[in-house]
C-alpha atoms as a PDB file:
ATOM      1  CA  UNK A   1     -16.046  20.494-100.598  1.00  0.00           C
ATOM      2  CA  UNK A   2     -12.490  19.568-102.022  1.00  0.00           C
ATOM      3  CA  UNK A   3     -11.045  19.322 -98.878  1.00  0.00           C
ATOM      4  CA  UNK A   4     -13.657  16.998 -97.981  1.00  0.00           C
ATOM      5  CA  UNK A   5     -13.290  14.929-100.908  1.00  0.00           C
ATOM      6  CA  UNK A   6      -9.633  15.137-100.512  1.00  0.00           C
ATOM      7  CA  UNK A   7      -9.942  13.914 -96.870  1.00  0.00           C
ATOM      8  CA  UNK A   8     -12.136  10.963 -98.030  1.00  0.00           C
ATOM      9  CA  UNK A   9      -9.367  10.099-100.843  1.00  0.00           C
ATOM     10  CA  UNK A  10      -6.496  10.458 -98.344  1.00  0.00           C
ATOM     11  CA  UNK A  11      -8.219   8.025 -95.712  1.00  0.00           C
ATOM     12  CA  UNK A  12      -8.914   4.964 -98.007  1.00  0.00           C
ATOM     13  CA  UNK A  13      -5.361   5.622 -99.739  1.00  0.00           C
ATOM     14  CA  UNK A  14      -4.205   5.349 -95.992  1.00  0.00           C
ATOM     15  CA  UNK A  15      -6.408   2.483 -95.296  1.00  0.00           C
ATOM     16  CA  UNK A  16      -5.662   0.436 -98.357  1.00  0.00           C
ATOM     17  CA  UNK A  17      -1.467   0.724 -97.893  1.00  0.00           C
ATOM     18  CA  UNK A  18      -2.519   0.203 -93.652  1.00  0.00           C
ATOM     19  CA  UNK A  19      -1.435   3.382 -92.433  1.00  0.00           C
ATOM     20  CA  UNK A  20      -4.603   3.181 -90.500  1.00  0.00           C
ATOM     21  CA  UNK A  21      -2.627   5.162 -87.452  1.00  0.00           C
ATOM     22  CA  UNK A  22      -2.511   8.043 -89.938  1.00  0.00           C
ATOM     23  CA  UNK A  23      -5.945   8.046 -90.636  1.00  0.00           C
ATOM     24  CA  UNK A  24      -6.807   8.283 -86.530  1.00  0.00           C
ATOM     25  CA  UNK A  25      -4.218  10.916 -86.338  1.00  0.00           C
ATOM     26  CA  UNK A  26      -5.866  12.942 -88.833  1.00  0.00           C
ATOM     27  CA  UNK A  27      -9.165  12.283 -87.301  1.00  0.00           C
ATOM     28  CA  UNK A  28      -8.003  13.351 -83.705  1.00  0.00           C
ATOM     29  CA  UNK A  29      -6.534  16.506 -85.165  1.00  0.00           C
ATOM     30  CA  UNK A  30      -9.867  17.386 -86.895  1.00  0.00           C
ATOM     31  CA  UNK A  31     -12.323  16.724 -84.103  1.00  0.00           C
ATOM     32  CA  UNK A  32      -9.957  18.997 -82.017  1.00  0.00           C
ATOM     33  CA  UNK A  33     -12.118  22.022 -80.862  1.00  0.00           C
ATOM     34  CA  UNK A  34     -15.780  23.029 -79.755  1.00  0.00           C
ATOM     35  CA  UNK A  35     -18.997  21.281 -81.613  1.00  0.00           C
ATOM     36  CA  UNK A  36     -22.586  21.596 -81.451  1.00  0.00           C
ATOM     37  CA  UNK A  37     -24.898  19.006 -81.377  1.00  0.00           C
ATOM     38  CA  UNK A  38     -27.342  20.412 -83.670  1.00  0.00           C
ATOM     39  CA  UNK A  39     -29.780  17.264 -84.050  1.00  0.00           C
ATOM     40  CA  UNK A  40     -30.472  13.494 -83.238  1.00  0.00           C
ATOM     41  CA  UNK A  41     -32.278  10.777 -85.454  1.00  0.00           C
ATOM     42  CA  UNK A  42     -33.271   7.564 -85.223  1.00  0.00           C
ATOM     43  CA  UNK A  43     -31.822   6.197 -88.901  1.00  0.00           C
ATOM     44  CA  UNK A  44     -35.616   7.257 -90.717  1.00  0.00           C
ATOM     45  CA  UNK A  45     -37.293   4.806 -87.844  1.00  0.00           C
ATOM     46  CA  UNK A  46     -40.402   5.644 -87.460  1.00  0.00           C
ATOM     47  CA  UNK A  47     -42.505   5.659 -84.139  1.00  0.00           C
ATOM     48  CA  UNK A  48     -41.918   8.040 -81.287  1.00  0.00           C
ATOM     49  CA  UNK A  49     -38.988   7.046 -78.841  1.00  0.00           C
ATOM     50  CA  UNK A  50     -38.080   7.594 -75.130  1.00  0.00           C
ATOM     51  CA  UNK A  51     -34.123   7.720 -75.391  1.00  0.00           C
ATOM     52  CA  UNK A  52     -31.464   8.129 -73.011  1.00  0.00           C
ATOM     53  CA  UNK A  53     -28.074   9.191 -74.154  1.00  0.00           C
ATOM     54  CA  UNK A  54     -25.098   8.130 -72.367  1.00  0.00           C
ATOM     55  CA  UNK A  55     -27.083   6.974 -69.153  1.00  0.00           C
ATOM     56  CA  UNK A  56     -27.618  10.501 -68.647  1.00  0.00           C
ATOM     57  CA  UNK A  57     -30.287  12.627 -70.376  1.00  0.00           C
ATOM     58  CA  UNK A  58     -32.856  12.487 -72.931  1.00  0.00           C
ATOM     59  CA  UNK A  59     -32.135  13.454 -76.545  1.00  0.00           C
ATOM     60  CA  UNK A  60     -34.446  16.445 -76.910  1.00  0.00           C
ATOM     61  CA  UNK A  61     -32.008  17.890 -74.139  1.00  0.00           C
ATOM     62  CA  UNK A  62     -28.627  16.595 -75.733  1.00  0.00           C
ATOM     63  CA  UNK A  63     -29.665  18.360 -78.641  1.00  0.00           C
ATOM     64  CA  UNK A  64     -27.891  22.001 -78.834  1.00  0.00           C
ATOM     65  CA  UNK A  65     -25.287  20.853 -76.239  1.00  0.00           C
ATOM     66  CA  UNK A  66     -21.590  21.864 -76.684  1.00  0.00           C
ATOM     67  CA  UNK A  67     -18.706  19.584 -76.901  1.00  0.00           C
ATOM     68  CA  UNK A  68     -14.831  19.473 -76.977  1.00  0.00           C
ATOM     69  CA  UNK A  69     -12.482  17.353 -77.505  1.00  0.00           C
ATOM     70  CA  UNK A  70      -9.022  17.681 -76.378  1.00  0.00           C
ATOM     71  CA  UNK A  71      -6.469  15.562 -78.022  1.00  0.00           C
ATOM     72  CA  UNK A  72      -3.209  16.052 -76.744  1.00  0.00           C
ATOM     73  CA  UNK A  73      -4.999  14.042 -73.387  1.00  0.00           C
ATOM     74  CA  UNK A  74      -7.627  12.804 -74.867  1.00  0.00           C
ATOM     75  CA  UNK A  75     -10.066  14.583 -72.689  1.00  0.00           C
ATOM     76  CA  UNK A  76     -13.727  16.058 -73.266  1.00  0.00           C
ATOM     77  CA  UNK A  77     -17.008  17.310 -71.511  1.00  0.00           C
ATOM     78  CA  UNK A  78     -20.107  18.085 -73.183  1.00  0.00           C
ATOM     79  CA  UNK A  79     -22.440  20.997 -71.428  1.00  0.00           C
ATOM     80  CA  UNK A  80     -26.318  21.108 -71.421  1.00  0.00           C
ATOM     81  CA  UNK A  81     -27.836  24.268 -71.282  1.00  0.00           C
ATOM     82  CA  UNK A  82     -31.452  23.687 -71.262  1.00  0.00           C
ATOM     83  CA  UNK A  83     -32.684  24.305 -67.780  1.00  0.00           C
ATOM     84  CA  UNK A  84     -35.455  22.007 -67.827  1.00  0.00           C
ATOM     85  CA  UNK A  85     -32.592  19.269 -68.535  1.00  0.00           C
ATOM     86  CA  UNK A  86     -30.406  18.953 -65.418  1.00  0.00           C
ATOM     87  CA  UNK A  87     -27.948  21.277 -66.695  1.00  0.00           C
ATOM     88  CA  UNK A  88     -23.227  21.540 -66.750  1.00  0.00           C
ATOM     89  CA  UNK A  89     -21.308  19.985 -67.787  1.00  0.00           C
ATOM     90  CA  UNK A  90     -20.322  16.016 -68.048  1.00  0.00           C
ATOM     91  CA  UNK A  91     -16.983  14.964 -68.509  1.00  0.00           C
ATOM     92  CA  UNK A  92     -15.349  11.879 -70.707  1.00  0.00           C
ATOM     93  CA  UNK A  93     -12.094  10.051 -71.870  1.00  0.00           C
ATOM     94  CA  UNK A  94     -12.461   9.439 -75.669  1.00  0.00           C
ATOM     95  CA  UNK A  95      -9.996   7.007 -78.084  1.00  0.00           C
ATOM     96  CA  UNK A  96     -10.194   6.158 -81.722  1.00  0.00           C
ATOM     97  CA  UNK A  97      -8.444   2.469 -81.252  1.00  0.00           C
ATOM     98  CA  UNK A  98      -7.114   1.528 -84.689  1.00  0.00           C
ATOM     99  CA  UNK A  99      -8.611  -0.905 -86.485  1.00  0.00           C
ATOM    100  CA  UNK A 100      -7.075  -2.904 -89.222  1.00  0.00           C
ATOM    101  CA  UNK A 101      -8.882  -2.871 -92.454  1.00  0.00           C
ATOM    102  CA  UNK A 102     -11.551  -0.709 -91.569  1.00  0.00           C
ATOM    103  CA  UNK A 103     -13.692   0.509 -93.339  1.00  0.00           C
ATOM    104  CA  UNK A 104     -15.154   3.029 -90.678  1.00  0.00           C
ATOM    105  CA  UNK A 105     -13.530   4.174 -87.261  1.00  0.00           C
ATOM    106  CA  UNK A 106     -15.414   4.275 -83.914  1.00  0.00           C
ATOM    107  CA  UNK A 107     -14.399   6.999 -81.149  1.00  0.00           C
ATOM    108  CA  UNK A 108     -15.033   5.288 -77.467  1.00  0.00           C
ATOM    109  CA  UNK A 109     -16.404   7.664 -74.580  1.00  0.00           C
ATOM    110  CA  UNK A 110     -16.120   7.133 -71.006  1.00  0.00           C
ATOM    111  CA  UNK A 111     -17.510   9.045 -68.569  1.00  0.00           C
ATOM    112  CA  UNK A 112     -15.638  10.574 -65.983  1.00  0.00           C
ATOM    113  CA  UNK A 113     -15.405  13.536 -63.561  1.00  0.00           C
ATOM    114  CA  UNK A 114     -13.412  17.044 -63.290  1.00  0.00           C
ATOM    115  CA  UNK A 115     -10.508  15.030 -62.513  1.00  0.00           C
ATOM    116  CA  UNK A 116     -10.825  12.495 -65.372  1.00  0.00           C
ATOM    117  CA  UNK A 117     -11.861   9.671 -62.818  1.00  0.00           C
ATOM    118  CA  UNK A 118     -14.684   7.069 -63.890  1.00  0.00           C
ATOM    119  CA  UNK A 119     -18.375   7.206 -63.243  1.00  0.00           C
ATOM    120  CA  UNK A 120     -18.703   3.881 -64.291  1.00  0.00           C
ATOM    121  CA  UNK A 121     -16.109   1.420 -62.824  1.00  0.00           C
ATOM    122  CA  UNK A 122     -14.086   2.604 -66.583  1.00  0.00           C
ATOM    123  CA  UNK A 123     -17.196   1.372 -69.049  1.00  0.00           C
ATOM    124  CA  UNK A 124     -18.509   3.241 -71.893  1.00  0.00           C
ATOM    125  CA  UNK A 125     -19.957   4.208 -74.811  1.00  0.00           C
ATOM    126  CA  UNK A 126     -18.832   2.823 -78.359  1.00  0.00           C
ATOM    127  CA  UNK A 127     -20.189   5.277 -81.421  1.00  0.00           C
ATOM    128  CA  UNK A 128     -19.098   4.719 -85.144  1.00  0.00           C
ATOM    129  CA  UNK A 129     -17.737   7.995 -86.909  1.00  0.00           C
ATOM    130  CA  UNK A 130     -19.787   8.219 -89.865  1.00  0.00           C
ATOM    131  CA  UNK A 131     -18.563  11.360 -91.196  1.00  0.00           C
ATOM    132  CA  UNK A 132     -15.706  13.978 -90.187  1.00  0.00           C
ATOM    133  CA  UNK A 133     -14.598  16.794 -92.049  1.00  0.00           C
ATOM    134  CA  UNK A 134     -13.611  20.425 -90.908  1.00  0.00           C
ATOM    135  CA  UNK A 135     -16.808  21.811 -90.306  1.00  0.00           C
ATOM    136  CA  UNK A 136     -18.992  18.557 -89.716  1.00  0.00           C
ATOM    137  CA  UNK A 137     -19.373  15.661 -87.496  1.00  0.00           C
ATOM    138  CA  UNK A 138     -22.050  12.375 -87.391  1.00  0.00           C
ATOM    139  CA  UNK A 139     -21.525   9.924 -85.016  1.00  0.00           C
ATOM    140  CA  UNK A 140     -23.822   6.782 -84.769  1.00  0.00           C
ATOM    141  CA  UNK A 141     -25.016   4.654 -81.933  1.00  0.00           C
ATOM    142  CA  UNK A 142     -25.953   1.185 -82.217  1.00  0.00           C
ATOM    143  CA  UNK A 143     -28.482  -0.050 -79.583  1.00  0.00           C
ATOM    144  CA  UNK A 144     -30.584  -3.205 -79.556  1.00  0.00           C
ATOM    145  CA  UNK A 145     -34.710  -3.010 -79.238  1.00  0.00           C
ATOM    146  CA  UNK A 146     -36.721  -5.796 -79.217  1.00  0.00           C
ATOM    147  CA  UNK A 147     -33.615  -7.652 -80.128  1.00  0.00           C
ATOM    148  CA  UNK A 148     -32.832  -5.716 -83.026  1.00  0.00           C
ATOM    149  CA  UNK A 149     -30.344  -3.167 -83.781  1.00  0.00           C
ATOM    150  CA  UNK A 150     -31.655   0.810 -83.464  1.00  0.00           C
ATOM    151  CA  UNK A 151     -29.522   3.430 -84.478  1.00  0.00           C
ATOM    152  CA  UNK A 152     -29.014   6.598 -83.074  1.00  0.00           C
ATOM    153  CA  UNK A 153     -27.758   9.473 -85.331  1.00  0.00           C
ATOM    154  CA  UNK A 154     -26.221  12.592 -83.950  1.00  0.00           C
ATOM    155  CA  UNK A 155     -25.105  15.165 -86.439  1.00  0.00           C
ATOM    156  CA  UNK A 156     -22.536  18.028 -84.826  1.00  0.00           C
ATOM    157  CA  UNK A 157     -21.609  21.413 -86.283  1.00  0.00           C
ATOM    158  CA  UNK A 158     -17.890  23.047 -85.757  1.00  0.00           C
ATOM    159  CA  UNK A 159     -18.217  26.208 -83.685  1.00  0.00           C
ATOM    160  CA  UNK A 160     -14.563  26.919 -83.311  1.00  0.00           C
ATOM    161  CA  UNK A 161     -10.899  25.683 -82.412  1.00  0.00           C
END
């Protein structure tokens, strides 16, 4: 818990003098390494929704899929493992671009294949990094329904280096 609140400390020191590069340094250097997805909200929305992640599969099967990011090339995948979910893995670029006088950082995914090629003529996906800390990861996703913002939560676990 220190280091946490140490890490929070550190980043809006950082953000305040605008050393946001060394706030998005520190932040590649932590998500470095293997994560599990270990569950997806809507932001306490109530209803039941049909959603899509990453034009790709539903979130009952994203949940308890693996990630990694790689940051000395800035590569990633993410595997599903539920058979019933069109299992592998899916590959993606990712960036933190810095952002002056942020408050918050997003991360930017695009897929791609083995060989770090586009699937989608080089868009992608745009998720806010709510929290990041050694062990624990939330990204959110913020999509429009009936012309109002939804947000997707996913919260990620550290399995290892």
């Amino acid at each position: 818990m220190r280091k946490v609140i140490s890490i929070l400390i550190l980043s809006v020191i950082l953000v305040s003098c605008g050393g946001t590069s060394e706030v998005v340094k520190q932040s590649r250097k932590t998500l470095k390494g293997y994560w599990n997805l270990d569950n997806i909200n809507y932001n306490n929305a109530t209803g039941i929704y049909d959603v899509t992640l990453f034009g790709d599969v539903s979130s009952e099967c994203m949940v308890g899929s693996t990630w990694r990011f790689i940051p000395n090339n800035n590569f990633g995948n993410y595997e599903i493992t539920s058979t019933t979910c069109n299992p592998g893995k899916r590959y993606f670029v990712w960036s933190i671009p810095d952002q002056e006088n942020a408050i918050s950082y997003d991360i930017l995914l695009k897929p791609t294949d083995e060989k770090m090629n586009s699937t989608m003529n080089d868009a992608g996906f745009r998720l806010n990094i709510n929290y990041l800390s050694d062990n624990e990861l939330t990204f959110t996703q913020t999509v429009q329904v009936d012309g109002k913002p939804f947000k997707i939560v996913m919260n990620f676990s550290k399995i290892s280096e």
